[in-house]
PDB file of N, CA and C in Angstrom:
ATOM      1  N   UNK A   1      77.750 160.692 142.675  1.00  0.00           N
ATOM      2  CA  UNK A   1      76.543 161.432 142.949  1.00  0.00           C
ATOM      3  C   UNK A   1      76.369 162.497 141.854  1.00  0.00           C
ATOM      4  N   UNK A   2      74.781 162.400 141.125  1.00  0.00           N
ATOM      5  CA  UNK A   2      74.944 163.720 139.844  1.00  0.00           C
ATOM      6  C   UNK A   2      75.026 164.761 140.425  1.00  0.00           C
ATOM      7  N   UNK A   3      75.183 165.727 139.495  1.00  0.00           N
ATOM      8  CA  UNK A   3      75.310 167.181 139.755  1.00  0.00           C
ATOM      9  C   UNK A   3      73.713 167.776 139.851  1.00  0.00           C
ATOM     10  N   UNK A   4      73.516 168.399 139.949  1.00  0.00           N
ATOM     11  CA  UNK A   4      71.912 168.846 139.836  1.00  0.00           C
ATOM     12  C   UNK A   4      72.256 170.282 139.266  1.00  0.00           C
ATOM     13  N   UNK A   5      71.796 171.141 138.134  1.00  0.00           N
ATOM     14  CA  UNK A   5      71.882 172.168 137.452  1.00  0.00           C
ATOM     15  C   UNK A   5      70.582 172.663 137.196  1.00  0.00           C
ATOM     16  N   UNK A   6      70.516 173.666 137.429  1.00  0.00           N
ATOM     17  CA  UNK A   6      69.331 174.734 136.428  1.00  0.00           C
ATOM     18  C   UNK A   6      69.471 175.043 134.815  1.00  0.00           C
ATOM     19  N   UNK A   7      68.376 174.894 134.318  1.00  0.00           N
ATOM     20  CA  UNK A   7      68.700 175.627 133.253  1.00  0.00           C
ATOM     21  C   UNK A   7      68.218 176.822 132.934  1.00  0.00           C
ATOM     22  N   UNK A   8      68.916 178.002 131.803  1.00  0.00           N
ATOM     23  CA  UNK A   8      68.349 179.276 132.709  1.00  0.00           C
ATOM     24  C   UNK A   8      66.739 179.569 132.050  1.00  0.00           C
ATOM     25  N   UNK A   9      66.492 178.488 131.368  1.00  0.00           N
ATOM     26  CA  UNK A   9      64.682 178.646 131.187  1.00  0.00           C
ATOM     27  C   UNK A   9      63.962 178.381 132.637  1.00  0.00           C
ATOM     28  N   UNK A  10      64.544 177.641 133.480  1.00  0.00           N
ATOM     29  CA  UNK A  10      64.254 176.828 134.880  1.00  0.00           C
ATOM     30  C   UNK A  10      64.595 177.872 135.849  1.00  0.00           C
ATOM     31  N   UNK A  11      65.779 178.636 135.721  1.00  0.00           N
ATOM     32  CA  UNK A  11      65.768 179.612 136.394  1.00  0.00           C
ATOM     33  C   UNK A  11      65.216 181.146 136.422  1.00  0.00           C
ATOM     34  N   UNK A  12      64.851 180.985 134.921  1.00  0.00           N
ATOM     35  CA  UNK A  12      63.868 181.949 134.803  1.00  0.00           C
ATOM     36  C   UNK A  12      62.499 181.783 134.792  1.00  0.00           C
ATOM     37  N   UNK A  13      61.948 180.706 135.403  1.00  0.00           N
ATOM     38  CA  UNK A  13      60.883 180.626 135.737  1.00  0.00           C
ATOM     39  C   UNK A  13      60.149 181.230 137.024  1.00  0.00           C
ATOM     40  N   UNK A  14      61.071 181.098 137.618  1.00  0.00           N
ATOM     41  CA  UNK A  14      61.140 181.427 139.372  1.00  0.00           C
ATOM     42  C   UNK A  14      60.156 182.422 139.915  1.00  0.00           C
ATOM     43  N   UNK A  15      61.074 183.730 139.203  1.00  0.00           N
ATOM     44  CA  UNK A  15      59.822 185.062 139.462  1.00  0.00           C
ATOM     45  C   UNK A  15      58.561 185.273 139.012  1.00  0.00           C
ATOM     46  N   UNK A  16      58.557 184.149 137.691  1.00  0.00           N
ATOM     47  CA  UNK A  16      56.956 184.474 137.818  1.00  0.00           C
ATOM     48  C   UNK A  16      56.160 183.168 138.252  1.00  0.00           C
ATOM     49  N   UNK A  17      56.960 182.645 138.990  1.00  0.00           N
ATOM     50  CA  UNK A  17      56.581 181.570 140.005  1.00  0.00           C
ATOM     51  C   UNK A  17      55.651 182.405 141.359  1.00  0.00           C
ATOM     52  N   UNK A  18      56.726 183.398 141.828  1.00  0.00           N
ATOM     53  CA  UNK A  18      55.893 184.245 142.405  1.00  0.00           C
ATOM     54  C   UNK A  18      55.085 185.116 142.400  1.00  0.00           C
ATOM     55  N   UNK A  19      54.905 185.638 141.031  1.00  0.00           N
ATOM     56  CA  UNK A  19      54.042 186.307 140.930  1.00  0.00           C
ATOM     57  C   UNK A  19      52.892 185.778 140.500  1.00  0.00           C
ATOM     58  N   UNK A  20      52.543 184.735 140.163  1.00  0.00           N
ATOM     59  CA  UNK A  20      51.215 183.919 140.123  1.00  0.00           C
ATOM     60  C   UNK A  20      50.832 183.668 141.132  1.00  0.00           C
ATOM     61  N   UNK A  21      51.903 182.625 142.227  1.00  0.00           N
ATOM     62  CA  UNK A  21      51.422 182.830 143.897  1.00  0.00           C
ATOM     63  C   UNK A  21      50.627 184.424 144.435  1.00  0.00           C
ATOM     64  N   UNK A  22      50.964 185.115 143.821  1.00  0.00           N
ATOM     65  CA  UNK A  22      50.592 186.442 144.249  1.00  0.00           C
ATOM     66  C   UNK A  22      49.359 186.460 144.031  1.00  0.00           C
ATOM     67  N   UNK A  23      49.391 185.922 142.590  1.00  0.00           N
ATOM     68  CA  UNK A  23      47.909 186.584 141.727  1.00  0.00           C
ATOM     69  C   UNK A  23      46.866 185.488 142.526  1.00  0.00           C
ATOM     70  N   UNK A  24      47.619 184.168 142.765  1.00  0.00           N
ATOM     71  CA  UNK A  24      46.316 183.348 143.308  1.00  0.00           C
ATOM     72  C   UNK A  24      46.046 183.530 144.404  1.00  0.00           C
ATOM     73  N   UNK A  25      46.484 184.926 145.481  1.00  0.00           N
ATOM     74  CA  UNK A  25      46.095 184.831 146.803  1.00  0.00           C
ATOM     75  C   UNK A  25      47.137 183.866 148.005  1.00  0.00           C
ATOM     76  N   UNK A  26      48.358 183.188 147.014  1.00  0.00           N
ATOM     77  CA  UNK A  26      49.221 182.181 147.715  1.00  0.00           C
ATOM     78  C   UNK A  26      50.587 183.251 148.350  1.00  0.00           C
ATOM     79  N   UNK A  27      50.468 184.203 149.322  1.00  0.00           N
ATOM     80  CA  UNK A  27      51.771 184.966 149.471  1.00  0.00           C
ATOM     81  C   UNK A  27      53.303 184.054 148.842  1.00  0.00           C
ATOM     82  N   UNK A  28      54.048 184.214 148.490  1.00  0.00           N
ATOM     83  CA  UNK A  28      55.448 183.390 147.939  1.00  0.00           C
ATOM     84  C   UNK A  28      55.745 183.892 149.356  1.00  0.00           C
ATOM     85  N   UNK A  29      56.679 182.744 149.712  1.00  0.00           N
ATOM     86  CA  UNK A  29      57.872 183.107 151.159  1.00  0.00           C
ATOM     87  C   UNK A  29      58.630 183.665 150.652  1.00  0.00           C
ATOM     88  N   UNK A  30      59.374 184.474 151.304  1.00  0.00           N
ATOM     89  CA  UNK A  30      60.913 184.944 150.795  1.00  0.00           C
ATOM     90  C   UNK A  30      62.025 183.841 150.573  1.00  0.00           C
ATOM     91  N   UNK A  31      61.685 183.017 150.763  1.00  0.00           N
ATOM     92  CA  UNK A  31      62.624 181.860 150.384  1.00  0.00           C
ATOM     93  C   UNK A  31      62.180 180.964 149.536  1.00  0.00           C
ATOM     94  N   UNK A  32      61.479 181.223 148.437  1.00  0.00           N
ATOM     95  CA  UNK A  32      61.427 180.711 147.286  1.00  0.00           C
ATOM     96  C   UNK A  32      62.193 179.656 146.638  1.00  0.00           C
ATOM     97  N   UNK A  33      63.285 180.696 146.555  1.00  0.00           N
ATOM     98  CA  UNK A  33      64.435 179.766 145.496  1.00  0.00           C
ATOM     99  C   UNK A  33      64.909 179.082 146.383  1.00  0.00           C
ATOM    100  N   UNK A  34      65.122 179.220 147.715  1.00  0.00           N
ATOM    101  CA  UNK A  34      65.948 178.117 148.873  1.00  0.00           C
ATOM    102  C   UNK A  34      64.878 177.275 149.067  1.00  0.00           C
ATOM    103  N   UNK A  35      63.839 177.232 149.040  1.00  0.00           N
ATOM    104  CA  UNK A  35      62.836 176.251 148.765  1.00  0.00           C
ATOM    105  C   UNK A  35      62.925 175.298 147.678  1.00  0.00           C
ATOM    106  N   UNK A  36      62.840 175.563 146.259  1.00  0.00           N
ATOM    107  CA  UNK A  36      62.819 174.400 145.558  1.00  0.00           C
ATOM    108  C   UNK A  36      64.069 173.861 145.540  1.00  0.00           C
ATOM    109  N   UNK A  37      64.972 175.084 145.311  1.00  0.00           N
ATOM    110  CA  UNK A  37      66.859 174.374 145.151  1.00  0.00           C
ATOM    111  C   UNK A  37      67.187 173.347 146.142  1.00  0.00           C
ATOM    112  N   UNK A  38      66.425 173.142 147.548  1.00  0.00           N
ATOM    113  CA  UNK A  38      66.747 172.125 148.574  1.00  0.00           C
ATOM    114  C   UNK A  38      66.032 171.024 148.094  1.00  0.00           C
ATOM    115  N   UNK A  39      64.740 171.464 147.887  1.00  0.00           N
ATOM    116  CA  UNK A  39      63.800 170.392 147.043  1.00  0.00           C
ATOM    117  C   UNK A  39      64.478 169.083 145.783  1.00  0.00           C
ATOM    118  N   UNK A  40      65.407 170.216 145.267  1.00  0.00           N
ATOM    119  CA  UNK A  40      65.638 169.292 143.971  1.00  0.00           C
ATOM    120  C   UNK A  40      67.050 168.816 143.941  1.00  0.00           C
ATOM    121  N   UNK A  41      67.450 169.012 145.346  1.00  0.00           N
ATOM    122  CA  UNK A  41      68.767 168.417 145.843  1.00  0.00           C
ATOM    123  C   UNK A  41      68.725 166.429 146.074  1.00  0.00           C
ATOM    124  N   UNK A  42      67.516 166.520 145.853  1.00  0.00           N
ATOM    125  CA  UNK A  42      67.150 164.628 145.591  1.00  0.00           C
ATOM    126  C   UNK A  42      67.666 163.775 144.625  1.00  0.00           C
ATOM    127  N   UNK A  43      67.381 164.927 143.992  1.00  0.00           N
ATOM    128  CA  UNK A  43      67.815 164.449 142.563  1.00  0.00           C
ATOM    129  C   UNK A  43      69.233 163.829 142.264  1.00  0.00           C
ATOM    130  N   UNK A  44      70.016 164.594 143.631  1.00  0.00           N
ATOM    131  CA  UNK A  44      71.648 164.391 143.086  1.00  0.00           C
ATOM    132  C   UNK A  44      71.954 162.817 144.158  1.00  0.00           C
ATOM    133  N   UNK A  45      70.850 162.492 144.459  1.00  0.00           N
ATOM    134  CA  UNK A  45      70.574 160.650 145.430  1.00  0.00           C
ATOM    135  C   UNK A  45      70.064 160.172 144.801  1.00  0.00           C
ATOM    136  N   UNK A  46      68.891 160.609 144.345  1.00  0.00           N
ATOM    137  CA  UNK A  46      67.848 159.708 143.715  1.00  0.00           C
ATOM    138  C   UNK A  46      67.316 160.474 142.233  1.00  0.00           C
ATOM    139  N   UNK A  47      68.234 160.353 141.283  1.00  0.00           N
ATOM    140  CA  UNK A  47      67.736 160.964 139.646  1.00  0.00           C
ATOM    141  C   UNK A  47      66.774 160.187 139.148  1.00  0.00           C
ATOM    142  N   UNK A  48      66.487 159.264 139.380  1.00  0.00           N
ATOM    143  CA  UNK A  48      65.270 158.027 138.612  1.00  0.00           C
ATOM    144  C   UNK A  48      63.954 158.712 139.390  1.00  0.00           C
ATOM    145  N   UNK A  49      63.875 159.304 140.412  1.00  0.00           N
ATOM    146  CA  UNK A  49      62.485 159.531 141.640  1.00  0.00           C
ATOM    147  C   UNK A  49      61.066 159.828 140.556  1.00  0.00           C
ATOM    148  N   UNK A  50      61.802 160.808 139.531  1.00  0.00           N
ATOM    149  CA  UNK A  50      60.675 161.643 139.374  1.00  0.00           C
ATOM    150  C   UNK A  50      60.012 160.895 138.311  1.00  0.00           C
ATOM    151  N   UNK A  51      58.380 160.862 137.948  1.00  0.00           N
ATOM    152  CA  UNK A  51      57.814 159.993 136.635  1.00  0.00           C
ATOM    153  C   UNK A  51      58.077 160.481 135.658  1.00  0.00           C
ATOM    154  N   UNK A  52      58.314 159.688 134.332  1.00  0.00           N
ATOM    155  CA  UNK A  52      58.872 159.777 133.210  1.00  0.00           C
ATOM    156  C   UNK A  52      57.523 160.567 132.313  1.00  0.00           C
ATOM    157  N   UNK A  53      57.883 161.537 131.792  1.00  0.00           N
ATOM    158  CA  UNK A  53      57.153 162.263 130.558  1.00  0.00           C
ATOM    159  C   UNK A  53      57.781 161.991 129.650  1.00  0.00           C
ATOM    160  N   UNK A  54      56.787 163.027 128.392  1.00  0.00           N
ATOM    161  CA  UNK A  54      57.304 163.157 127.184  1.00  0.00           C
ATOM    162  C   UNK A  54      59.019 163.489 127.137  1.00  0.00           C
ATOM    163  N   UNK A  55      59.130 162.836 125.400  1.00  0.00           N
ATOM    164  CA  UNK A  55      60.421 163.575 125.386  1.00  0.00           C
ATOM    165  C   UNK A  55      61.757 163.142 126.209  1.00  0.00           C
ATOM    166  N   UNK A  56      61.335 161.840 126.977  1.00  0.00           N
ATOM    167  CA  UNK A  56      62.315 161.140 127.798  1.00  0.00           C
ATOM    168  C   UNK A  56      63.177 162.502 128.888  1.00  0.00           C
ATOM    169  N   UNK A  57      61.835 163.357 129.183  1.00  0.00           N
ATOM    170  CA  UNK A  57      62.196 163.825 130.475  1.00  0.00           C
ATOM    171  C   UNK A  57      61.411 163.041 131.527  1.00  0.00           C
ATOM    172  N   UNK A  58      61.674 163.406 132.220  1.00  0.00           N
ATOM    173  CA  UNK A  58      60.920 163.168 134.157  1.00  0.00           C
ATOM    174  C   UNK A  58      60.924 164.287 134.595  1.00  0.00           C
ATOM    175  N   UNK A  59      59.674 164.078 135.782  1.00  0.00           N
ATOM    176  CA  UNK A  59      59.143 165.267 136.582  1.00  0.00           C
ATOM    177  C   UNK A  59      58.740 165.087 137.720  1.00  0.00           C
ATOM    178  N   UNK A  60      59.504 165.960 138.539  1.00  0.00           N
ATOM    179  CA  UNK A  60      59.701 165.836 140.249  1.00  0.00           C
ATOM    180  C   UNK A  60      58.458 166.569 140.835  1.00  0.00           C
ATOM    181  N   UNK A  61      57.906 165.969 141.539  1.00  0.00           N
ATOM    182  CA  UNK A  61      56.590 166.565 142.509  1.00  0.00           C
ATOM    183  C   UNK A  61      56.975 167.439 143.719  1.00  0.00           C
ATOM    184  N   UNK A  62      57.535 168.373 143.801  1.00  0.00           N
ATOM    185  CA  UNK A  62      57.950 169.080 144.883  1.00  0.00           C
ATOM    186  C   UNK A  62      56.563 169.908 146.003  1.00  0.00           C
ATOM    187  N   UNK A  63      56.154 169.078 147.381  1.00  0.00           N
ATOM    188  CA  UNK A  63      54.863 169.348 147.682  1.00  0.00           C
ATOM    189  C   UNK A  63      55.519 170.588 148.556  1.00  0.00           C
ATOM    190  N   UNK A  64      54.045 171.760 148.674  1.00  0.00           N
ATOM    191  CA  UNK A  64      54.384 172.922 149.983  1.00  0.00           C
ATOM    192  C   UNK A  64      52.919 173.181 149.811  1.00  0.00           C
ATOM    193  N   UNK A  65      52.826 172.554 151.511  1.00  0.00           N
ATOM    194  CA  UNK A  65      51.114 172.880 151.866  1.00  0.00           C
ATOM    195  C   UNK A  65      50.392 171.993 151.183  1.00  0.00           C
ATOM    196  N   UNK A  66      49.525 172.638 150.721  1.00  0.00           N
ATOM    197  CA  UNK A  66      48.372 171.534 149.961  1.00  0.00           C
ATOM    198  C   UNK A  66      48.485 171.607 148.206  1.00  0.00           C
ATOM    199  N   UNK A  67      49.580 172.232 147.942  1.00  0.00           N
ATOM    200  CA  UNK A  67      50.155 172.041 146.764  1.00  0.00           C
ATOM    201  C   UNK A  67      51.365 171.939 146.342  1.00  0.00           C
ATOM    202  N   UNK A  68      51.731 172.785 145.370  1.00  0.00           N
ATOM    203  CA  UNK A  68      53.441 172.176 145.256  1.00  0.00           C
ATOM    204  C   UNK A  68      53.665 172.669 143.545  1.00  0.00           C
ATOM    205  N   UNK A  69      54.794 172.119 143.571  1.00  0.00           N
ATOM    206  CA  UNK A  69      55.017 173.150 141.898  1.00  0.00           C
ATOM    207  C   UNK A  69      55.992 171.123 141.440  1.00  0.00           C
ATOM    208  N   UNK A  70      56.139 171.497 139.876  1.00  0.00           N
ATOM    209  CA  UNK A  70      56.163 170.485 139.228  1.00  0.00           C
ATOM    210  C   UNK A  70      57.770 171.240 138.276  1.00  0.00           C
ATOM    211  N   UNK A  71      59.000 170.140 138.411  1.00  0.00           N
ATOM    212  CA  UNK A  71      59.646 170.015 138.025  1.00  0.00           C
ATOM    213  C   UNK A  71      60.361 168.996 137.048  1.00  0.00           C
ATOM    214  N   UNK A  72      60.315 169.587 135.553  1.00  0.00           N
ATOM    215  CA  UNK A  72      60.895 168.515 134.475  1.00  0.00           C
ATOM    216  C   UNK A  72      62.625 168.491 134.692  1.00  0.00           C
ATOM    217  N   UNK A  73      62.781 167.467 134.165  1.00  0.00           N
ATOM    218  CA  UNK A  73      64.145 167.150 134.105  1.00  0.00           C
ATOM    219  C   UNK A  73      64.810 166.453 133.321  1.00  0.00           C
ATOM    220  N   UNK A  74      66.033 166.308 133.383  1.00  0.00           N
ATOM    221  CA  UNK A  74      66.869 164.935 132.036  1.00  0.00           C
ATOM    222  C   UNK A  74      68.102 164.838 133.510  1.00  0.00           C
ATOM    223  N   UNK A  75      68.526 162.944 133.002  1.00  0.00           N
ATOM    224  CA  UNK A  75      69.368 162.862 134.012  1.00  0.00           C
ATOM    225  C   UNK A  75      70.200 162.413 133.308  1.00  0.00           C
ATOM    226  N   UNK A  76      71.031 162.984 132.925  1.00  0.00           N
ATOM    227  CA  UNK A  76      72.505 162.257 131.604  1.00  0.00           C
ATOM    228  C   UNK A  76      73.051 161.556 132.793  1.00  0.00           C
ATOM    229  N   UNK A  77      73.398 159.840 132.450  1.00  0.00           N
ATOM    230  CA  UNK A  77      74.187 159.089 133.253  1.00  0.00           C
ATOM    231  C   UNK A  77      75.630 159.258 132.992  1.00  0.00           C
ATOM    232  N   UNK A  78      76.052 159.458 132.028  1.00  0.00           N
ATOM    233  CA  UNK A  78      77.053 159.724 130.702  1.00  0.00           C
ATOM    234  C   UNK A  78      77.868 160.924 131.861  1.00  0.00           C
ATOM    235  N   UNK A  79      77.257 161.721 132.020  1.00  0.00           N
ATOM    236  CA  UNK A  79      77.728 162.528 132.757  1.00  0.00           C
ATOM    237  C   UNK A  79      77.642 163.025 134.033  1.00  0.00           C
ATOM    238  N   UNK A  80      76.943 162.346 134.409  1.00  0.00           N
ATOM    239  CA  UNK A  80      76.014 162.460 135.720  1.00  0.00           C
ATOM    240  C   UNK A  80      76.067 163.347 136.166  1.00  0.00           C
ATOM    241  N   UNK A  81      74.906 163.861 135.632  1.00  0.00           N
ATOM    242  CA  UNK A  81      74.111 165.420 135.344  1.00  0.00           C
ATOM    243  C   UNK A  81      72.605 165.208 135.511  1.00  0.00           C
ATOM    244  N   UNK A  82      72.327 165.970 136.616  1.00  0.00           N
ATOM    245  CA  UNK A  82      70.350 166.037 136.401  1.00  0.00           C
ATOM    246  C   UNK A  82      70.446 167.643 135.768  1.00  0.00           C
ATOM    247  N   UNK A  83      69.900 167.932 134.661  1.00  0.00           N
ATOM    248  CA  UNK A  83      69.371 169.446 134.595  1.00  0.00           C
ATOM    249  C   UNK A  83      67.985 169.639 134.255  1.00  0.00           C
ATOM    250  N   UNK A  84      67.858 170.287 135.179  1.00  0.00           N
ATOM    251  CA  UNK A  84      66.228 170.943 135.367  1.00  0.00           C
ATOM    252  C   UNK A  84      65.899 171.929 134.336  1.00  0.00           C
ATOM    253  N   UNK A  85      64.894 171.384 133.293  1.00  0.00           N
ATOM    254  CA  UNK A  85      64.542 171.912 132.642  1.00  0.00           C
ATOM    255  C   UNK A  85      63.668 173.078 132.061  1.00  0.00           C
ATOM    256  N   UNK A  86      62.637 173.026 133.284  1.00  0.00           N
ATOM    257  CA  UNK A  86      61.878 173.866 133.691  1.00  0.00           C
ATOM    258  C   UNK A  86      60.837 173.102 134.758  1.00  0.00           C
ATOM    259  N   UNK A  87      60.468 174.520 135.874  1.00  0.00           N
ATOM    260  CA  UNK A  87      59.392 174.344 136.831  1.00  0.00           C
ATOM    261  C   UNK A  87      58.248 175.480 136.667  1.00  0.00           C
ATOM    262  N   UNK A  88      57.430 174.317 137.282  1.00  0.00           N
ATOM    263  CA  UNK A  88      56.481 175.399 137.365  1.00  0.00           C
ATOM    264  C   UNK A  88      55.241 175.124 138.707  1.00  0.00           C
ATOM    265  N   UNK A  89      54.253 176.259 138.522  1.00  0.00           N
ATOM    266  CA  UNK A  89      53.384 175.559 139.706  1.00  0.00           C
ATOM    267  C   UNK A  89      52.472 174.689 139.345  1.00  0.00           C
ATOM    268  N   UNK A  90      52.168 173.324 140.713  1.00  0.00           N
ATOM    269  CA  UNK A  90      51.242 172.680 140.111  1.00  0.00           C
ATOM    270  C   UNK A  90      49.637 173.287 139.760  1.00  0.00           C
ATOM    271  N   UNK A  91      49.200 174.732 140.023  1.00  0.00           N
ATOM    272  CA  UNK A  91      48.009 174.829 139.411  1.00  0.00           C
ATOM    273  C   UNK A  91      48.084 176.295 138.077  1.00  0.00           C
ATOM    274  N   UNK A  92      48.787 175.957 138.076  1.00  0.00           N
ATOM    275  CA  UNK A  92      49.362 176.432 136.354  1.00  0.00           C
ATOM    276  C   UNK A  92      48.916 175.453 134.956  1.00  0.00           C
ATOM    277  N   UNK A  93      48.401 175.921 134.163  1.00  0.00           N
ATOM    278  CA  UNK A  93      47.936 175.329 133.144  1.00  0.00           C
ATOM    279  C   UNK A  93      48.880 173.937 132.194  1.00  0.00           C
ATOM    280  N   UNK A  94      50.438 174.554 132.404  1.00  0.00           N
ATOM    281  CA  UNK A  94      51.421 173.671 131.503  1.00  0.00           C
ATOM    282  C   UNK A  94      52.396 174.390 131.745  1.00  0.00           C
ATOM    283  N   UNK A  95      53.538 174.055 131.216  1.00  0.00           N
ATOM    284  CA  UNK A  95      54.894 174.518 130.844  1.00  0.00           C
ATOM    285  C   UNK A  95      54.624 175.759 129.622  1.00  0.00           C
ATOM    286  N   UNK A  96      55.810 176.350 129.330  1.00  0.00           N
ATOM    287  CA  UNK A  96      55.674 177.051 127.850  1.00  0.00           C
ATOM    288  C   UNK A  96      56.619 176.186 127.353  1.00  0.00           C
ATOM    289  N   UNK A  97      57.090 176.423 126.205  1.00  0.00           N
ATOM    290  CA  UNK A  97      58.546 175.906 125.482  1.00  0.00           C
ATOM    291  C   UNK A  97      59.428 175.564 125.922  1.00  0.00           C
ATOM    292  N   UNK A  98      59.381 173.959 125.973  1.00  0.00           N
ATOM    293  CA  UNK A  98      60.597 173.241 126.408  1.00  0.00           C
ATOM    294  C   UNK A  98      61.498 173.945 125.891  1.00  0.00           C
ATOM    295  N   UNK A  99      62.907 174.225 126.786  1.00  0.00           N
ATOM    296  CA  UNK A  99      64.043 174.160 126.488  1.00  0.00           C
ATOM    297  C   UNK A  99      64.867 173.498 127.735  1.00  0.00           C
ATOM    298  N   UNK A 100      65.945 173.231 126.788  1.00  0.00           N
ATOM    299  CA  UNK A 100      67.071 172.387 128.018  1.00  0.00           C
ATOM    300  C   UNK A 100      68.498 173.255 127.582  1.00  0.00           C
TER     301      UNK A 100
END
């Protein structure tokens, strides 16, 4: 079973995960991060789930409510490793600068 990891561009996405929820009128729960981290616990069953993007990442659809935030990824078999590359929300314009 892979490991599932953050990376800390992925983990530094988080807070201003909530603070856009803020800005759009979407309160963030206090359980944010226990929200997606359960979310992307799939990954360590099912690493193939998410559709393939650029760059030979994939990206996990994580839904809450009538939206949901969008998670890239790489799944090294080699090591069987998913690391999350970065998330974000789905009504956010894009990612910034890939990093892994």
């Amino acid at each position: 079973m892979p490991r599932v990891l953050l990376s800390q561009a992925a983990f530094d996405d988080l807070l201003p995960l909530e603070e856009f929820l803020a800005e759009a009128g979407d309160p963030p729960s206090g359980d944010l991060l226990a929200f997606v981290l359960d979310a992307l616990q799939v990954l360590s069953h099912q690493p193939g789930i998410g559709r393939p993007v650029e760059g030979g990442l994939r990206e996990l659809i994580i839904s809450r409510r009538r939206s949901g935030y969008l998670a890239r990824y790489e799944f090294d078999d080699v090591r069987d490793l998913v690391l999350v590359a970065r998330i974000r929300h789905q009504r956010e314009s894009g990612y910034t600068e890939m990093e892994l």
